[in-house]
Protein backbone atom coordinates (compact mmCIF):
# COMPACT_ATOMS: atom_id res chain seq x y z
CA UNK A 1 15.78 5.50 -1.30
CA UNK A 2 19.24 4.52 -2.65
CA UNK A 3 18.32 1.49 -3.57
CA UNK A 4 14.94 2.49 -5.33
CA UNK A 5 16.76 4.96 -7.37
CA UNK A 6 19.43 2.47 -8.76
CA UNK A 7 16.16 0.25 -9.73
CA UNK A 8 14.93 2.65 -11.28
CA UNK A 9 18.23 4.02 -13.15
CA UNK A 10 19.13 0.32 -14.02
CA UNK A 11 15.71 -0.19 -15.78
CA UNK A 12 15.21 2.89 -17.40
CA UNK A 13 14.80 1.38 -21.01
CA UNK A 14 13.22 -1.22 -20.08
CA UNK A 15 9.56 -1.68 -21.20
CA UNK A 16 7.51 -0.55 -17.79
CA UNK A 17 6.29 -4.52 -18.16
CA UNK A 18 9.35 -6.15 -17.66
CA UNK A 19 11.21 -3.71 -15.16
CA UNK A 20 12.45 -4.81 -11.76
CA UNK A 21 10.67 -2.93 -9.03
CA UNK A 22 10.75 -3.85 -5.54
CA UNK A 23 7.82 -2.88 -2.51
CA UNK A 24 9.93 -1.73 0.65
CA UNK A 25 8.49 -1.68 4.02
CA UNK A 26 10.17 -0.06 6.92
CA UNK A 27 9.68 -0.65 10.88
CA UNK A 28 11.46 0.25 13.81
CA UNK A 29 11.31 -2.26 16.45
CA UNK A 30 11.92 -5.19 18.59
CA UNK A 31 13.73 -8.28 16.74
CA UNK A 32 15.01 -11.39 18.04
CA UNK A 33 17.92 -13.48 16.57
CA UNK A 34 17.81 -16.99 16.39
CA UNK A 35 20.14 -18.62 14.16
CA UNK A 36 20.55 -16.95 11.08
CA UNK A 37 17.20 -15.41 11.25
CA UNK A 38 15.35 -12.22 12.34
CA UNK A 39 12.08 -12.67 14.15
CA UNK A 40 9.40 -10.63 16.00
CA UNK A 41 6.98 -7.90 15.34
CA UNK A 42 9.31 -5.35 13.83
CA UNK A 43 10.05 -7.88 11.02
CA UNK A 44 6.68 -8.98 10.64
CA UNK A 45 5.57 -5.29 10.27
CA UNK A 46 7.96 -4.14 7.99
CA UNK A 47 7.01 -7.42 5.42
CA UNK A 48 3.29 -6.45 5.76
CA UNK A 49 4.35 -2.43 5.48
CA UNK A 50 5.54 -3.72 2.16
CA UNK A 51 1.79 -4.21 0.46
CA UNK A 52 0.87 -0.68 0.74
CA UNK A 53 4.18 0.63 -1.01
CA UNK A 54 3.85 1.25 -4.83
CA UNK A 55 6.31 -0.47 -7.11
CA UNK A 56 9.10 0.93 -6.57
CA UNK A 57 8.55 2.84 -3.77
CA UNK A 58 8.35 2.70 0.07
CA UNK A 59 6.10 2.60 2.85
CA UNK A 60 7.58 3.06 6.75
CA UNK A 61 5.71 3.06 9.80
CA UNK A 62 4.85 5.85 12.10
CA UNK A 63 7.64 4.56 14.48
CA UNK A 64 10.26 4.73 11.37
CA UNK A 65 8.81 8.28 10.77
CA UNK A 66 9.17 9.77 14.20
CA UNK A 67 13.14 8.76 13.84
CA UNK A 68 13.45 9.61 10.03
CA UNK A 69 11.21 12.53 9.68
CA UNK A 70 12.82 15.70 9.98
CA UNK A 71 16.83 14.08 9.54
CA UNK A 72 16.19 13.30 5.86
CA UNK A 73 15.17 15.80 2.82
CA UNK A 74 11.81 12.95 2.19
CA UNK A 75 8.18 13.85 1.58
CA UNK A 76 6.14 11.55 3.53
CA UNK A 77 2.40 10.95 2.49
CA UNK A 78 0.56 9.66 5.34
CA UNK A 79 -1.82 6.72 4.66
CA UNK A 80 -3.44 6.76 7.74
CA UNK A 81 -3.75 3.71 10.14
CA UNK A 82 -3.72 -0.25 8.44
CA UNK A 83 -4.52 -3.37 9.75
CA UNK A 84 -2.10 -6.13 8.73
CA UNK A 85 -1.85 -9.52 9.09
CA UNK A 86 -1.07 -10.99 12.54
CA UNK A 87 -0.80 -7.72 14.43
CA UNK A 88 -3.48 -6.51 16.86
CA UNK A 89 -3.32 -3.06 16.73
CA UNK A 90 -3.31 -0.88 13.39
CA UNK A 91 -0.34 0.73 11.93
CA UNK A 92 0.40 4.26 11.03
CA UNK A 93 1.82 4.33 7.50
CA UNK A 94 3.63 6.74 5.56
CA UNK A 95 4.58 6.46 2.03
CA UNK A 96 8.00 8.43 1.09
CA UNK A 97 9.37 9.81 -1.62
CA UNK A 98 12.01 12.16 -2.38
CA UNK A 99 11.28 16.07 -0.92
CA UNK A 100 11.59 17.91 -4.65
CA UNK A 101 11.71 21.71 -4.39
CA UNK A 102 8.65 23.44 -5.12
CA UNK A 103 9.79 24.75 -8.36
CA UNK A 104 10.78 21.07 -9.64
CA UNK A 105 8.23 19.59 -8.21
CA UNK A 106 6.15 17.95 -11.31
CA UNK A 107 1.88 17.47 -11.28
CA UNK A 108 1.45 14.17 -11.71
CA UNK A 109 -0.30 13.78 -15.08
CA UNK A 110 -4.19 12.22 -14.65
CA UNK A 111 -4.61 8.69 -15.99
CA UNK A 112 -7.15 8.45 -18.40
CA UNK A 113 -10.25 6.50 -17.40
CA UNK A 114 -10.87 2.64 -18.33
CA UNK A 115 -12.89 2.33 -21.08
CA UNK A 116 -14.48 -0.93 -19.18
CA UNK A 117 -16.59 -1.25 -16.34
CA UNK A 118 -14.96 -0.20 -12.72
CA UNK A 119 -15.30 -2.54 -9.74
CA UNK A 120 -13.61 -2.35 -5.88
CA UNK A 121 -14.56 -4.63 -3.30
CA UNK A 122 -14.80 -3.17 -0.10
CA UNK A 123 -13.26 -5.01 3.19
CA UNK A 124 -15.73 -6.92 4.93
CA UNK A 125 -16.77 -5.61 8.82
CA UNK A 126 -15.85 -8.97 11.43
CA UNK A 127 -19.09 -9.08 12.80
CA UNK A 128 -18.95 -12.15 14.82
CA UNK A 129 -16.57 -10.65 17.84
CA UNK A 130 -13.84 -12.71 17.48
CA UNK A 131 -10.80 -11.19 16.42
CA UNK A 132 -9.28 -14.24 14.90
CA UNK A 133 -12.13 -13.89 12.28
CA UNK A 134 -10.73 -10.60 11.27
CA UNK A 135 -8.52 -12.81 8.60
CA UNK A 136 -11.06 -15.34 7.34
CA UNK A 137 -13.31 -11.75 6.42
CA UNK A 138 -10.09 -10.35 4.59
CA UNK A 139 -9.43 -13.54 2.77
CA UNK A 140 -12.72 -13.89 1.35
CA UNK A 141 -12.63 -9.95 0.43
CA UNK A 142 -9.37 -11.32 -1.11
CA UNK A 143 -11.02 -14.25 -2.71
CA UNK A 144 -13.60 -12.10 -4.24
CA UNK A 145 -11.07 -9.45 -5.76
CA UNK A 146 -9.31 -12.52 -7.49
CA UNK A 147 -12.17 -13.88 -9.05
CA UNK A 148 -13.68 -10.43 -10.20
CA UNK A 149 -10.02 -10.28 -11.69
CA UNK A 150 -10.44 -12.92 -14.45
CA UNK A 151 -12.81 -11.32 -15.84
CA UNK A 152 -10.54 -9.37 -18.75
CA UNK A 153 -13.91 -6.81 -19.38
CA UNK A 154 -13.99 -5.76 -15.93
CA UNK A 155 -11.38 -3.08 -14.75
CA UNK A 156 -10.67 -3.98 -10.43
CA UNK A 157 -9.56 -1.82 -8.14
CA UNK A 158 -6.30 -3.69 -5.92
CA UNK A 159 -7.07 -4.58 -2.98
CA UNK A 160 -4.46 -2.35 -1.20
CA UNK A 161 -6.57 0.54 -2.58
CA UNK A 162 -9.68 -0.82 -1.65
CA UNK A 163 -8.35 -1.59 1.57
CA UNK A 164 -7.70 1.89 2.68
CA UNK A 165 -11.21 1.48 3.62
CA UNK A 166 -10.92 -1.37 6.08
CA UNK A 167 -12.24 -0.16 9.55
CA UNK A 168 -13.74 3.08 8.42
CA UNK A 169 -17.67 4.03 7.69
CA UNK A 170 -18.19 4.13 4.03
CA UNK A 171 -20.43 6.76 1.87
CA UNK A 172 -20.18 4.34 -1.30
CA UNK A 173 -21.58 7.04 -3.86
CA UNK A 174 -18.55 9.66 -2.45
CA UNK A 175 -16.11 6.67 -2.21
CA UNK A 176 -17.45 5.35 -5.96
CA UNK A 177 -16.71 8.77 -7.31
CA UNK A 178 -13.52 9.33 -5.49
CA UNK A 179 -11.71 6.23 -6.84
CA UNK A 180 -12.01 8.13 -10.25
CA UNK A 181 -9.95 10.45 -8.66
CA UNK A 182 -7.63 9.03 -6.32
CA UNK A 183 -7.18 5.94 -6.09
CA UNK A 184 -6.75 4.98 -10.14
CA UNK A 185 -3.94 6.50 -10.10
CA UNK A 186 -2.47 3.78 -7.14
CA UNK A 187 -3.66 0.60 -9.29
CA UNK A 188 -2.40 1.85 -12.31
């Protein structure tokens, strides 16, 4: 949190643009040394606990919030279970930010609305029953979002939003009129 908050004290005239904000991802676990490096899952979980952080903020797992979550004055949002990249078994995932007294606490302002036409590409099911496909069906989902991207008219929901998804049944008309709501706010 330290380090977030210098970030963000260090760039506070810059133009939103052009500020330095970092994506931190926190895991407790196993590591292994070798040389000068640190390898195993807990690394590789913390790097891919990274993507669902905002800029600027940070994003533990749900072994990092059993040790941190009742020794440190945080608000923890919890973004439910991810898959990530080269581990088998989803991850619970908090996002943190710091606890603000009730009367301080501020209501985030909404965002207004794109005045262009809203898209979000949902992840793909692995239908084929080999778990090793899992990645080829998020890459094209990833693929897809890119594309739809170059498209300057066309306003496209991240994939870390749409992702939120991945694994879960989908009403589309509720999720359709729920990214209006939530999830907006995330990309922008």
């Amino acid at each position: 949190m330290a380090v977030q908050e210098k970030l963000a004290e260090a760039s506070a005239g810059i133009a939103e643009d052009r500020r330095l904000q970092f994506r931190i991802g926190v895991h407790v676990g196993d590591v292994v040394v070798r040389g000068g490096d640190l390898l195993g899952d807990g690394v590789n979980v913390a790097a891919r606990l990274e993507a669902f952080a905002e800029p600027g903020g940070i994003a533990i797992s749900g072994a990092a919030h059993g040790y941190v979550r009742e020794a440190l004055p945080l608000a923890y949002s919890d973004l439910g279970e991810q898959h990530v990249k080269n581990i088998d078994e989803p991850i619970r995932t908090y996002a943190v930010a710091v606890a603000l007294p009730a009367s301080t606490a501020r209501v985030p302002k909404p965002l207004p609305l794109p005045d262009k036409p809203s898209i979000a590409v949902l992840p793909f099911t692995n239908m084929s029953g080999d778990p090793e496909q899992e990645y080829f069906a998020d890459g094209i989902v990833e693929d897809i979002i890119t594309a739809f991207s170059r498209f300057k008219w066309l306003f496209v929901i991240a994939r870390n939003s749409s992702f939120t998804y991945k694994g879960r049944a989908v009403d589309v008309k509720q999720s359709g009129e729920s990214w209006v709501c939530d999830t907006f706010s995330k990309v922008a």
